[in-house]
C-alpha atoms as a PDB file:
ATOM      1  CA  UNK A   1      98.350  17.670  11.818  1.00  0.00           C
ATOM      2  CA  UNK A   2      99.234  20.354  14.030  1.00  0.00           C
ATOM      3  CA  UNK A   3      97.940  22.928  11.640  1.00  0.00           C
ATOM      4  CA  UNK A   4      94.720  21.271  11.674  1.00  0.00           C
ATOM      5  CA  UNK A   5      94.087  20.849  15.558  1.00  0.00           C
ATOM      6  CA  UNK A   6      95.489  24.578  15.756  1.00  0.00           C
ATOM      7  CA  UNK A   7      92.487  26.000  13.330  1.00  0.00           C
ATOM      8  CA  UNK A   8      89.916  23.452  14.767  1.00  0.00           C
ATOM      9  CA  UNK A   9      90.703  25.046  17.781  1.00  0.00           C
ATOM     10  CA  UNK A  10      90.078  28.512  17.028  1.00  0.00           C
ATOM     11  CA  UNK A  11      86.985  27.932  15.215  1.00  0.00           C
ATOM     12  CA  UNK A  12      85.892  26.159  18.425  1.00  0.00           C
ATOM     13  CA  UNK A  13      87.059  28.841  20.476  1.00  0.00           C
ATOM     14  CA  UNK A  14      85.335  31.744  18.386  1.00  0.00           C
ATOM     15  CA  UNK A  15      81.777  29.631  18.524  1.00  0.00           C
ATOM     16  CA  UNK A  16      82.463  29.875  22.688  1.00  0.00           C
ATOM     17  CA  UNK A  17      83.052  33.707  22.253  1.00  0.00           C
ATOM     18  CA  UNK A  18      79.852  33.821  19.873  1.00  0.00           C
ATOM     19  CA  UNK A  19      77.774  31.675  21.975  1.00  0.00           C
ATOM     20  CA  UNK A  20      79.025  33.763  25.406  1.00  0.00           C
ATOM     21  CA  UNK A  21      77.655  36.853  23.826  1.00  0.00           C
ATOM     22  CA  UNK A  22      74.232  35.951  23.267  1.00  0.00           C
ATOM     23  CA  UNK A  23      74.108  33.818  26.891  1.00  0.00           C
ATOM     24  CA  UNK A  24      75.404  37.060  29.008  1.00  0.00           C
ATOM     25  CA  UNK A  25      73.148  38.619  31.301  1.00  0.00           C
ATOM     26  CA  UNK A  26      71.462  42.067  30.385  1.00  0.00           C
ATOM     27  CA  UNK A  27      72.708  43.718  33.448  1.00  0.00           C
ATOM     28  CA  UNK A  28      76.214  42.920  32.693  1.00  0.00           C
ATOM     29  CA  UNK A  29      75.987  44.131  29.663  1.00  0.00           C
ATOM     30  CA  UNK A  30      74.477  47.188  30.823  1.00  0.00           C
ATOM     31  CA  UNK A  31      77.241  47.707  33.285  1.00  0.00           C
ATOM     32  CA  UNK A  32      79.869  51.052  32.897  1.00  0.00           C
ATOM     33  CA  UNK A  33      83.016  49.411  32.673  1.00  0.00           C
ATOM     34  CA  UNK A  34      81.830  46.442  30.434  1.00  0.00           C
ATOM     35  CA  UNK A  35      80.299  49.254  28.063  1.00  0.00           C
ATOM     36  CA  UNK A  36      83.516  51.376  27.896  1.00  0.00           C
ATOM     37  CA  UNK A  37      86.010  48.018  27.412  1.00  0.00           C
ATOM     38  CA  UNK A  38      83.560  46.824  24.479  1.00  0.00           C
ATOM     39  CA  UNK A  39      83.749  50.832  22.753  1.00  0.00           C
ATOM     40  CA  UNK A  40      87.893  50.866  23.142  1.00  0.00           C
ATOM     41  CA  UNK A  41      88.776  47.393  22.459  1.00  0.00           C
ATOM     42  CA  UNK A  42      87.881  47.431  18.446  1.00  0.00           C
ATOM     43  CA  UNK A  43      90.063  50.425  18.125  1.00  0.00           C
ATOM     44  CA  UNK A  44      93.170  49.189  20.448  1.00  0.00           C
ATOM     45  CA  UNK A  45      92.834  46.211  18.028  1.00  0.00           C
ATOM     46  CA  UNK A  46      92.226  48.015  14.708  1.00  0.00           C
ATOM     47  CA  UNK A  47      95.354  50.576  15.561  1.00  0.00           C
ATOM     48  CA  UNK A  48      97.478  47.885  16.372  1.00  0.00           C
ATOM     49  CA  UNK A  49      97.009  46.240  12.803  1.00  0.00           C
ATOM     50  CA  UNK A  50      97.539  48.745  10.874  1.00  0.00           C
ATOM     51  CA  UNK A  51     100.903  49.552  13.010  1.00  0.00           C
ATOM     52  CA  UNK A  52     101.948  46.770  12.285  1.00  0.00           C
ATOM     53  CA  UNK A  53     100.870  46.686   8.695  1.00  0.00           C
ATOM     54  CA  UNK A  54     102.459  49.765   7.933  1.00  0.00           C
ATOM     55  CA  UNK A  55     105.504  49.550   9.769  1.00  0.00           C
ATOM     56  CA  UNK A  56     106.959  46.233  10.441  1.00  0.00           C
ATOM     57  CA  UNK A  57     108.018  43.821   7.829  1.00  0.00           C
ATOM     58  CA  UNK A  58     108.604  40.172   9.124  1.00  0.00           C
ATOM     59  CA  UNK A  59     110.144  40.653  12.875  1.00  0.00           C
ATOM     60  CA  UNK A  60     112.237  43.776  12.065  1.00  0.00           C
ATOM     61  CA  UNK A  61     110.658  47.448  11.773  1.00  0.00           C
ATOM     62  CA  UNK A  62     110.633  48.813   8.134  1.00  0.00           C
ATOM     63  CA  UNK A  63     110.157  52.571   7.177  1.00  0.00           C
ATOM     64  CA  UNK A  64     108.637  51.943   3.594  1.00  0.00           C
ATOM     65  CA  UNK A  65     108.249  55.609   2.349  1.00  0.00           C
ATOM     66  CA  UNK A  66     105.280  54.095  -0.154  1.00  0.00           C
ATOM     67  CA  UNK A  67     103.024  52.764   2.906  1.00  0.00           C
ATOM     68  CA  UNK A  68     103.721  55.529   4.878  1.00  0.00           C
ATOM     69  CA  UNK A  69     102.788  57.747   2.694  1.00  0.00           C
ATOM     70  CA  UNK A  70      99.344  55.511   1.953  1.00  0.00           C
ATOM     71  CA  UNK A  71      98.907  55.755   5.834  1.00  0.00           C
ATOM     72  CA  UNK A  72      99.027  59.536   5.774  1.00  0.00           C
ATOM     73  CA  UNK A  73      96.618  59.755   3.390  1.00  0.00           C
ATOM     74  CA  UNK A  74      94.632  57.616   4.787  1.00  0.00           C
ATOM     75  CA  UNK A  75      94.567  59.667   7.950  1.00  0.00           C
ATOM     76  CA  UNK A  76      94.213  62.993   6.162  1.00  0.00           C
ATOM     77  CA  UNK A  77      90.974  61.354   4.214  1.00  0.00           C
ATOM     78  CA  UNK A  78      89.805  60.122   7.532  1.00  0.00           C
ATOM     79  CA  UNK A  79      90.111  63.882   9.307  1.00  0.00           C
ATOM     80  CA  UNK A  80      88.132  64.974   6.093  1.00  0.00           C
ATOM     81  CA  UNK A  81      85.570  63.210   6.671  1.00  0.00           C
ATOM     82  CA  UNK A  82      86.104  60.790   3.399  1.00  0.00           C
ATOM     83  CA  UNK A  83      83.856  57.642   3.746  1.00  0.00           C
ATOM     84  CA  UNK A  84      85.819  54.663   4.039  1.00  0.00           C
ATOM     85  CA  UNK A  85      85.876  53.065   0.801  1.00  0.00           C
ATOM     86  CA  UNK A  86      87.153  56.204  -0.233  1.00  0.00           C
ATOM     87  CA  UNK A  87      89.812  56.109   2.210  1.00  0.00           C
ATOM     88  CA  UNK A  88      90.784  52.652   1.371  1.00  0.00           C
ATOM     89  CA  UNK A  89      91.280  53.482  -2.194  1.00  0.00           C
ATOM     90  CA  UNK A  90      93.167  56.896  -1.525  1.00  0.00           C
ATOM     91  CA  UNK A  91      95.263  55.096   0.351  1.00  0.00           C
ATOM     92  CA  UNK A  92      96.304  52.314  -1.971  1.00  0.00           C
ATOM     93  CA  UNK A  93      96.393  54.544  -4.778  1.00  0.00           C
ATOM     94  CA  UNK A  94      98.600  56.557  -3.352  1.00  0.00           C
ATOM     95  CA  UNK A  95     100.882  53.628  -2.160  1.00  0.00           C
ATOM     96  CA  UNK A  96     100.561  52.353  -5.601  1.00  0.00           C
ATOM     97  CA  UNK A  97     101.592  55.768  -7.250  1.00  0.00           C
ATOM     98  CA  UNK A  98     104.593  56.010  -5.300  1.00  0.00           C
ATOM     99  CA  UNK A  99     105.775  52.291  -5.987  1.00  0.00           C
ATOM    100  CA  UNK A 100     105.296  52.767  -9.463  1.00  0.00           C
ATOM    101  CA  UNK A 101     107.550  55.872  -9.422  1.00  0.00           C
ATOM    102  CA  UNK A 102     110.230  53.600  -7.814  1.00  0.00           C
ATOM    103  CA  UNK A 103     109.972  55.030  -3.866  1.00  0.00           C
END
């Protein structure tokens, strides 16, 4: 039952968030600082994922050469300008690659 009130709750919750967007003021939308948190936040967010993703298995830290690897690739696709599906598959491809040679 928990389980249940827990995701009623958050579906409630992300309606509010929804539903506070499109009720907010134009000029505080317009302000500096509001503009600047809404740019950074999505990438605080996204970076924190794939951290964690990448480098944590369960609650202990875990230095898996094959998702590493995928992560670097990733990166170097990224810095090359790749578009993202492309980066997506370089990445598991290379993860893959590596986990099928045993690493």
């Amino acid at each position: 039952m928990s389980v249940w009130i827990a995701v009623i709750a958050t579906g409630l919750g992300c309606y509010a968030l929804k539903l506070a967007g499109l009720v907010t003021p134009q000029r505080v939308l317009d302000d500096p600082r509001v503009r600047r948190f809404t740019e950074l936040v999505p990438v605080a967010l996204l970076t924190a994922l794939i951290a964690v993703q990448a480098l944590a298995d369960g609650k202990s830290l875990d230095f898996d050469p094959a998702r590493l690897a995928g992560l670097g690739a990733a990166v170097a696709a990224l810095v090359l300008r790749a578009p993202f599906l492309v980066v997506l598959i370089i990445a598991a491809g290379v993860t893959a690659g590596l986990r099928l040679l045993g690493l």
